[in-house]
PDB file of N, CA and C in Angstrom:
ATOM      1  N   UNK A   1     -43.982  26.174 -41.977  1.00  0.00           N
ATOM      2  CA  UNK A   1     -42.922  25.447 -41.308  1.00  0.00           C
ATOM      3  C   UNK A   1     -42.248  26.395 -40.325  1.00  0.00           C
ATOM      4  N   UNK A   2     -41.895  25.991 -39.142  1.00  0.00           N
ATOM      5  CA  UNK A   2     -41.244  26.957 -38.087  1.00  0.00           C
ATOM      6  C   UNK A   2     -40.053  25.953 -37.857  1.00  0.00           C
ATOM      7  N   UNK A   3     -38.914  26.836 -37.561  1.00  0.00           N
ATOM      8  CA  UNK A   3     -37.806  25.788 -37.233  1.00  0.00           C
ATOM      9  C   UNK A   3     -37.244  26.199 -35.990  1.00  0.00           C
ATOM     10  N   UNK A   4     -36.871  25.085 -35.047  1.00  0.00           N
ATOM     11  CA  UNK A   4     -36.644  25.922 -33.053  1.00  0.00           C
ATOM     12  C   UNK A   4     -35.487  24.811 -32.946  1.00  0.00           C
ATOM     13  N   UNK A   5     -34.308  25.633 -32.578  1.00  0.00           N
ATOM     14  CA  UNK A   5     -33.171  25.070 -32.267  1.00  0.00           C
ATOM     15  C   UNK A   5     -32.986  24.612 -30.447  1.00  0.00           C
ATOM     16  N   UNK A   6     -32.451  24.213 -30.506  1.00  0.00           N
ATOM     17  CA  UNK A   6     -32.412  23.862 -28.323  1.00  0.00           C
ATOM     18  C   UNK A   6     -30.870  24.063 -28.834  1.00  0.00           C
ATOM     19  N   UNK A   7     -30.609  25.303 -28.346  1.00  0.00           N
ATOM     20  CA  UNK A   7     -29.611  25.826 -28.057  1.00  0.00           C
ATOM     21  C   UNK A   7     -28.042  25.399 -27.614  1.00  0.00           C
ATOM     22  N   UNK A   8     -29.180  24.986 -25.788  1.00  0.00           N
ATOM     23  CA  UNK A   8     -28.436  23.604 -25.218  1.00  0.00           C
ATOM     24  C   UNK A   8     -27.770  22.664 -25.630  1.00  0.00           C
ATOM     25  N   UNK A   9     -28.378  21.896 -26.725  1.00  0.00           N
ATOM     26  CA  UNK A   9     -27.785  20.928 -27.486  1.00  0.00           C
ATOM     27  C   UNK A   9     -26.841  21.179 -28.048  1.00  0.00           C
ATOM     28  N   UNK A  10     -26.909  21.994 -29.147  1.00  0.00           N
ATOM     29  CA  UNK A  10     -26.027  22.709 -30.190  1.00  0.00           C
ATOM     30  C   UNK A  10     -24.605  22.938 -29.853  1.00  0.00           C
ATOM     31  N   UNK A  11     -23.646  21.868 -30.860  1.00  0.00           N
ATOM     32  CA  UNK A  11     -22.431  22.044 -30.723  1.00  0.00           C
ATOM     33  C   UNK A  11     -21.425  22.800 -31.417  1.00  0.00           C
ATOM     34  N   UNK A  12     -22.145  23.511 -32.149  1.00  0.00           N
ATOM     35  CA  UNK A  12     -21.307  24.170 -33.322  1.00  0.00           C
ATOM     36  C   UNK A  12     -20.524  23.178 -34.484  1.00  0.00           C
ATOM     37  N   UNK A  13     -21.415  22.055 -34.903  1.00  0.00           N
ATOM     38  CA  UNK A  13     -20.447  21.228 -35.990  1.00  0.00           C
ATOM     39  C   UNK A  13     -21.008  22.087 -37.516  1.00  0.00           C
ATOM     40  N   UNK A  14     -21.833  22.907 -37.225  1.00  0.00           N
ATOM     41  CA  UNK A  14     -21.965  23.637 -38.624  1.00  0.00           C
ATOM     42  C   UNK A  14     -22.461  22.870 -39.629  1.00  0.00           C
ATOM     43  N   UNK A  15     -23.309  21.985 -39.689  1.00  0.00           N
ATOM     44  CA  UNK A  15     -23.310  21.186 -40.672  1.00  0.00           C
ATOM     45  C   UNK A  15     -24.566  21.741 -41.447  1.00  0.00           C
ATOM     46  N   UNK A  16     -25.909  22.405 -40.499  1.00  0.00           N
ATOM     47  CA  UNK A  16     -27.029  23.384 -40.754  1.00  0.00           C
ATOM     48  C   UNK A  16     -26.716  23.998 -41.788  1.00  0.00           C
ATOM     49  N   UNK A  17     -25.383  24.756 -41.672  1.00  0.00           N
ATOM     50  CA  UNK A  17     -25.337  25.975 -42.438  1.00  0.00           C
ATOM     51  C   UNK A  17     -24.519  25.464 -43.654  1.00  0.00           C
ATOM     52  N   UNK A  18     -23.811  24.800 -43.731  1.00  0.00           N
ATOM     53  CA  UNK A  18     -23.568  23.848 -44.770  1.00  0.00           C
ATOM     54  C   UNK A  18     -24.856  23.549 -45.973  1.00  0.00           C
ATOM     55  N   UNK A  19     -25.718  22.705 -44.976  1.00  0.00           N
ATOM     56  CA  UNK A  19     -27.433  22.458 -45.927  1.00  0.00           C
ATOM     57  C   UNK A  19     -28.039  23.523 -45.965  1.00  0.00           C
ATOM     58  N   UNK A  20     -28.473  24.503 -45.169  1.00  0.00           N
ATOM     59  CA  UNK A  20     -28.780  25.391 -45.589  1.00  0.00           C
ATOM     60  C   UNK A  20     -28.528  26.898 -44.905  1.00  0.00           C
ATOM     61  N   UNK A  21     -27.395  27.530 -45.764  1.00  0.00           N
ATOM     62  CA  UNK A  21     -26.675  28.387 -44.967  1.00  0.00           C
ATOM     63  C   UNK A  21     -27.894  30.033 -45.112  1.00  0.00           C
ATOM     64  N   UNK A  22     -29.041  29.791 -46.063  1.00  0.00           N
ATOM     65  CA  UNK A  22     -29.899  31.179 -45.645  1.00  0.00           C
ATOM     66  C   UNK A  22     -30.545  31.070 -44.539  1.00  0.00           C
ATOM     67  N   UNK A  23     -30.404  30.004 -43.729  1.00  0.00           N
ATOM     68  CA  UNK A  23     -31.484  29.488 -42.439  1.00  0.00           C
ATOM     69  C   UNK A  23     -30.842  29.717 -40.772  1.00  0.00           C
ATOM     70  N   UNK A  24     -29.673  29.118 -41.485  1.00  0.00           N
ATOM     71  CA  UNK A  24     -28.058  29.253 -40.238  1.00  0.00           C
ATOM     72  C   UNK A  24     -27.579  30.039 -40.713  1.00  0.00           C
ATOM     73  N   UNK A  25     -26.758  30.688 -39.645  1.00  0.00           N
ATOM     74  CA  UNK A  25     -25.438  30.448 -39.106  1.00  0.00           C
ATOM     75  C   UNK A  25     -24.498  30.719 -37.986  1.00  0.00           C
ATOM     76  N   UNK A  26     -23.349  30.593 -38.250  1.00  0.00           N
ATOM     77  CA  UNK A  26     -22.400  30.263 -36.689  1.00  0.00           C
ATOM     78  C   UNK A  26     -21.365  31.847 -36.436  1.00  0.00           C
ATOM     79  N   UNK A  27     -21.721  32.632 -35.984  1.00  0.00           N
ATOM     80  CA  UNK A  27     -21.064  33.771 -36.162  1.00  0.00           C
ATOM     81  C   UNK A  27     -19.771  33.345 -35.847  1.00  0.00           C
ATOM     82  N   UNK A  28     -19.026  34.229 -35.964  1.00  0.00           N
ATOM     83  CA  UNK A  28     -17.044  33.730 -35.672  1.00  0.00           C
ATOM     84  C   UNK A  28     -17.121  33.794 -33.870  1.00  0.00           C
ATOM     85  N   UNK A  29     -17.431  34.620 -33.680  1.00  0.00           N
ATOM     86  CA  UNK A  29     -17.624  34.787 -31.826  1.00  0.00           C
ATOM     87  C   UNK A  29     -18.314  33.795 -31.248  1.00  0.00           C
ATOM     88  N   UNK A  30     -19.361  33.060 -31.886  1.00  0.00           N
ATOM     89  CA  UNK A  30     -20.121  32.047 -31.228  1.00  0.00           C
ATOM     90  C   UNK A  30     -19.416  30.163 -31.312  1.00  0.00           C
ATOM     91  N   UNK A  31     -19.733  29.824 -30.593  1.00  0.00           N
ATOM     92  CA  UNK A  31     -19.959  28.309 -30.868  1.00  0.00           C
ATOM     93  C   UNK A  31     -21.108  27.632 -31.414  1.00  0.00           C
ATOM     94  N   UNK A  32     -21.954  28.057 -31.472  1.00  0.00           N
ATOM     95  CA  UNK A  32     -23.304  28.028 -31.321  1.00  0.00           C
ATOM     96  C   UNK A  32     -24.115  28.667 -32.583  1.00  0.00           C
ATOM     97  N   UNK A  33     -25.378  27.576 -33.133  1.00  0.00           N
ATOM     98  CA  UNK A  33     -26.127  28.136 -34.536  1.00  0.00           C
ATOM     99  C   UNK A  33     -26.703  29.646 -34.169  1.00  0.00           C
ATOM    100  N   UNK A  34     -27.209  30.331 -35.150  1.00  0.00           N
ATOM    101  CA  UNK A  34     -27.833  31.488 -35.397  1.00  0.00           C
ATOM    102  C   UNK A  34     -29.370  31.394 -35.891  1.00  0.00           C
ATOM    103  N   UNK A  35     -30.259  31.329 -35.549  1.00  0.00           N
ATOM    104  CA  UNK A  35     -31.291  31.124 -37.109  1.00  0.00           C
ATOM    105  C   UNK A  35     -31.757  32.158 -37.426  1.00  0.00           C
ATOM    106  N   UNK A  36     -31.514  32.513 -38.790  1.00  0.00           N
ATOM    107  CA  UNK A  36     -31.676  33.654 -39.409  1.00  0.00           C
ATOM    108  C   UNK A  36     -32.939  33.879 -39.710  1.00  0.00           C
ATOM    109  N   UNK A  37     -33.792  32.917 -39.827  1.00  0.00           N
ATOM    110  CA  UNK A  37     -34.943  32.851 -40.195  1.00  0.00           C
ATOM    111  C   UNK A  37     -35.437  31.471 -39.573  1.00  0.00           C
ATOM    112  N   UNK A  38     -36.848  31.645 -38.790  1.00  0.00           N
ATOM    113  CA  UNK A  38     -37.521  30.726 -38.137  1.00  0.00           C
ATOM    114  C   UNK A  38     -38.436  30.381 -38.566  1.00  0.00           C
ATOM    115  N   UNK A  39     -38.953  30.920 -39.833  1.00  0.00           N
ATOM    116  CA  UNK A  39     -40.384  30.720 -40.399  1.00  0.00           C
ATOM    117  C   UNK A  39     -39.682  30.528 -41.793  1.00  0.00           C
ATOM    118  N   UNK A  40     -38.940  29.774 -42.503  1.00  0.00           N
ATOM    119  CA  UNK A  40     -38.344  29.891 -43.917  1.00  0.00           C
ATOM    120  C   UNK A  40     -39.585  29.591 -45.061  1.00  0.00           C
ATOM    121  N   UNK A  41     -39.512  30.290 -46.109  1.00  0.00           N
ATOM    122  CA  UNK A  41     -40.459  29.781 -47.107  1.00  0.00           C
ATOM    123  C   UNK A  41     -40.112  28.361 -47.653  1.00  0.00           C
ATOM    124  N   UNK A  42     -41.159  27.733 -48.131  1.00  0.00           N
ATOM    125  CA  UNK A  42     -41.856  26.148 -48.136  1.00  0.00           C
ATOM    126  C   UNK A  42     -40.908  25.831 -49.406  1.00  0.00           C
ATOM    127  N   UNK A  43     -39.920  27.035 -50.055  1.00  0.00           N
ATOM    128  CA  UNK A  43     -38.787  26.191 -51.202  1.00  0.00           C
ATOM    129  C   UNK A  43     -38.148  26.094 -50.083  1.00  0.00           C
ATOM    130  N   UNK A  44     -37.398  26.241 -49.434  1.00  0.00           N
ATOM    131  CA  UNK A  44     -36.356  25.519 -48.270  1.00  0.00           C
ATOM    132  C   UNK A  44     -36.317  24.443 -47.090  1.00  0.00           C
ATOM    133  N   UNK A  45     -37.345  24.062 -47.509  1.00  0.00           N
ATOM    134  CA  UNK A  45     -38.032  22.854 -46.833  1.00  0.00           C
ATOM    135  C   UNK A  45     -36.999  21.388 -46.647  1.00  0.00           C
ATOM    136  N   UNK A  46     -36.788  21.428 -48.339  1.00  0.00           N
ATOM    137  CA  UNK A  46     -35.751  20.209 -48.256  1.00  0.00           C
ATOM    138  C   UNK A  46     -34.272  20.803 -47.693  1.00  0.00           C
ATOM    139  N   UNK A  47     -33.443  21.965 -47.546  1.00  0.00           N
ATOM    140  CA  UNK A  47     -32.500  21.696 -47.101  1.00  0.00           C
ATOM    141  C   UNK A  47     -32.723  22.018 -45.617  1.00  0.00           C
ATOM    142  N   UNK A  48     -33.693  22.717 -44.518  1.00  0.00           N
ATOM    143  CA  UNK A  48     -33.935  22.764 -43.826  1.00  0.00           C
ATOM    144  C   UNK A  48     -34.207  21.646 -43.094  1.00  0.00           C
ATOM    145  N   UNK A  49     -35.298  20.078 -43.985  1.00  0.00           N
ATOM    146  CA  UNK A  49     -34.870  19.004 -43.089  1.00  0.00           C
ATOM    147  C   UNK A  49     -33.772  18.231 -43.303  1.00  0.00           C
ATOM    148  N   UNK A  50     -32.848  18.693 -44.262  1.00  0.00           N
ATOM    149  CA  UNK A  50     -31.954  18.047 -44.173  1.00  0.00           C
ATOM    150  C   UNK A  50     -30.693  18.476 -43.126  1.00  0.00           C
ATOM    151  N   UNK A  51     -30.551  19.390 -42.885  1.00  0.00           N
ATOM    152  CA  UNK A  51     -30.015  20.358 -41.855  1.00  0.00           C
ATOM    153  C   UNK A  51     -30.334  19.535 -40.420  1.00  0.00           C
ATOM    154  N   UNK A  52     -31.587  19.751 -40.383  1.00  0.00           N
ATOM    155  CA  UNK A  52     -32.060  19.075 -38.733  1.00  0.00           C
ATOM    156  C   UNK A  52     -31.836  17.492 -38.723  1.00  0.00           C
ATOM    157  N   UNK A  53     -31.390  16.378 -39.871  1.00  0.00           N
ATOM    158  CA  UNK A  53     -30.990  15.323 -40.050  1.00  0.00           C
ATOM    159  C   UNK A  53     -29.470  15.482 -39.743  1.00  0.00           C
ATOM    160  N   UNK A  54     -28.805  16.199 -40.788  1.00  0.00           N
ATOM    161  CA  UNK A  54     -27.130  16.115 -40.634  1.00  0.00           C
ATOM    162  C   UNK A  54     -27.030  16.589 -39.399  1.00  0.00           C
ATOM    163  N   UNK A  55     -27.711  17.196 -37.963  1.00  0.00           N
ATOM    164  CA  UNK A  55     -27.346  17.735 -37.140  1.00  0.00           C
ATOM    165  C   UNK A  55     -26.968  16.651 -35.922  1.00  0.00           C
ATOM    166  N   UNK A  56     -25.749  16.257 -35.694  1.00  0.00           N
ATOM    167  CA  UNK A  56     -25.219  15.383 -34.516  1.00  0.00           C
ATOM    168  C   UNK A  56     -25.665  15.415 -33.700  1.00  0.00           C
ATOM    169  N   UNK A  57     -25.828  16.891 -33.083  1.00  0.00           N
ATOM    170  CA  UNK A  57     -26.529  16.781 -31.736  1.00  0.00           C
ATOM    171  C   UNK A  57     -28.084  16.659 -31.481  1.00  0.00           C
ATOM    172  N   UNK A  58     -28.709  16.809 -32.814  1.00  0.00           N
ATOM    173  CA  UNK A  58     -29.857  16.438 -33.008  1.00  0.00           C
ATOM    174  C   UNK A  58     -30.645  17.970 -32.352  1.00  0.00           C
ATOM    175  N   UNK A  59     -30.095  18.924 -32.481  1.00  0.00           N
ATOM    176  CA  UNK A  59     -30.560  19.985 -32.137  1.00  0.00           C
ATOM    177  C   UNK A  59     -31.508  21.094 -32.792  1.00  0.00           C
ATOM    178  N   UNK A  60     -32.014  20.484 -34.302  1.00  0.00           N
ATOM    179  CA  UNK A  60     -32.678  21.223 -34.734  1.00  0.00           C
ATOM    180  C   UNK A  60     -34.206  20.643 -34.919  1.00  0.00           C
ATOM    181  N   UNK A  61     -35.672  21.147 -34.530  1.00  0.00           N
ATOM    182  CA  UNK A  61     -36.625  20.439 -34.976  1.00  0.00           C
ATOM    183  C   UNK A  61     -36.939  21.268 -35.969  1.00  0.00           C
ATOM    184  N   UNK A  62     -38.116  20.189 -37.028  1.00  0.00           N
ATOM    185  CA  UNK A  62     -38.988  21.333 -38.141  1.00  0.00           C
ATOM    186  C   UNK A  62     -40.788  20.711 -37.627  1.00  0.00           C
ATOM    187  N   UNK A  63     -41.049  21.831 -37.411  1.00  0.00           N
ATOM    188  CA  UNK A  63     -42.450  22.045 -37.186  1.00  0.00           C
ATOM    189  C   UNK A  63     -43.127  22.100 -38.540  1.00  0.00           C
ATOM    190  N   UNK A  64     -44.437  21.767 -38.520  1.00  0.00           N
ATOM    191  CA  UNK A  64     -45.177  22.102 -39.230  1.00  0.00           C
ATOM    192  C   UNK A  64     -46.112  23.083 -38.164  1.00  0.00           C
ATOM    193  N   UNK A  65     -46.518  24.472 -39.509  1.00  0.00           N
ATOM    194  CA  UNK A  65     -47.570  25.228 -38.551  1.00  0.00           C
ATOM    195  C   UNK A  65     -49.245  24.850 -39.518  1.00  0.00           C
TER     196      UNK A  65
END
């Protein structure tokens, strides 16, 4: 699984790091997600798509590789 944020989009509602905060997050200086990890192992699957669901701006995809 690879996960690719569009940046662009991204409003900072934090909700990623909420579902899954080892994947995100929103540094204090930023508005904007972090991804800590772009390749997460296959246990984080479910909060990772749930992350790219709760995301408003619809800014997160999950790939399959």
């Amino acid at each position: 699984m690879r996960v690719i944020i569009d940046l662009s989009e991204c409003l900072g509602y934090a909700n990623c790091v909420a579902d899954a905060p080892d994947v995100f997050e929103i540094p204090e200086e930023s508005m904007v997600v972090r991804l800590l990890d772009a390749t997460p192992p296959e246990e984080l699957r479910t909060a990772v798509e749930a992350a790219a669901l709760d995301c408003p701006a619809r800014a997160i995809t999950v790939v399959d590789e």
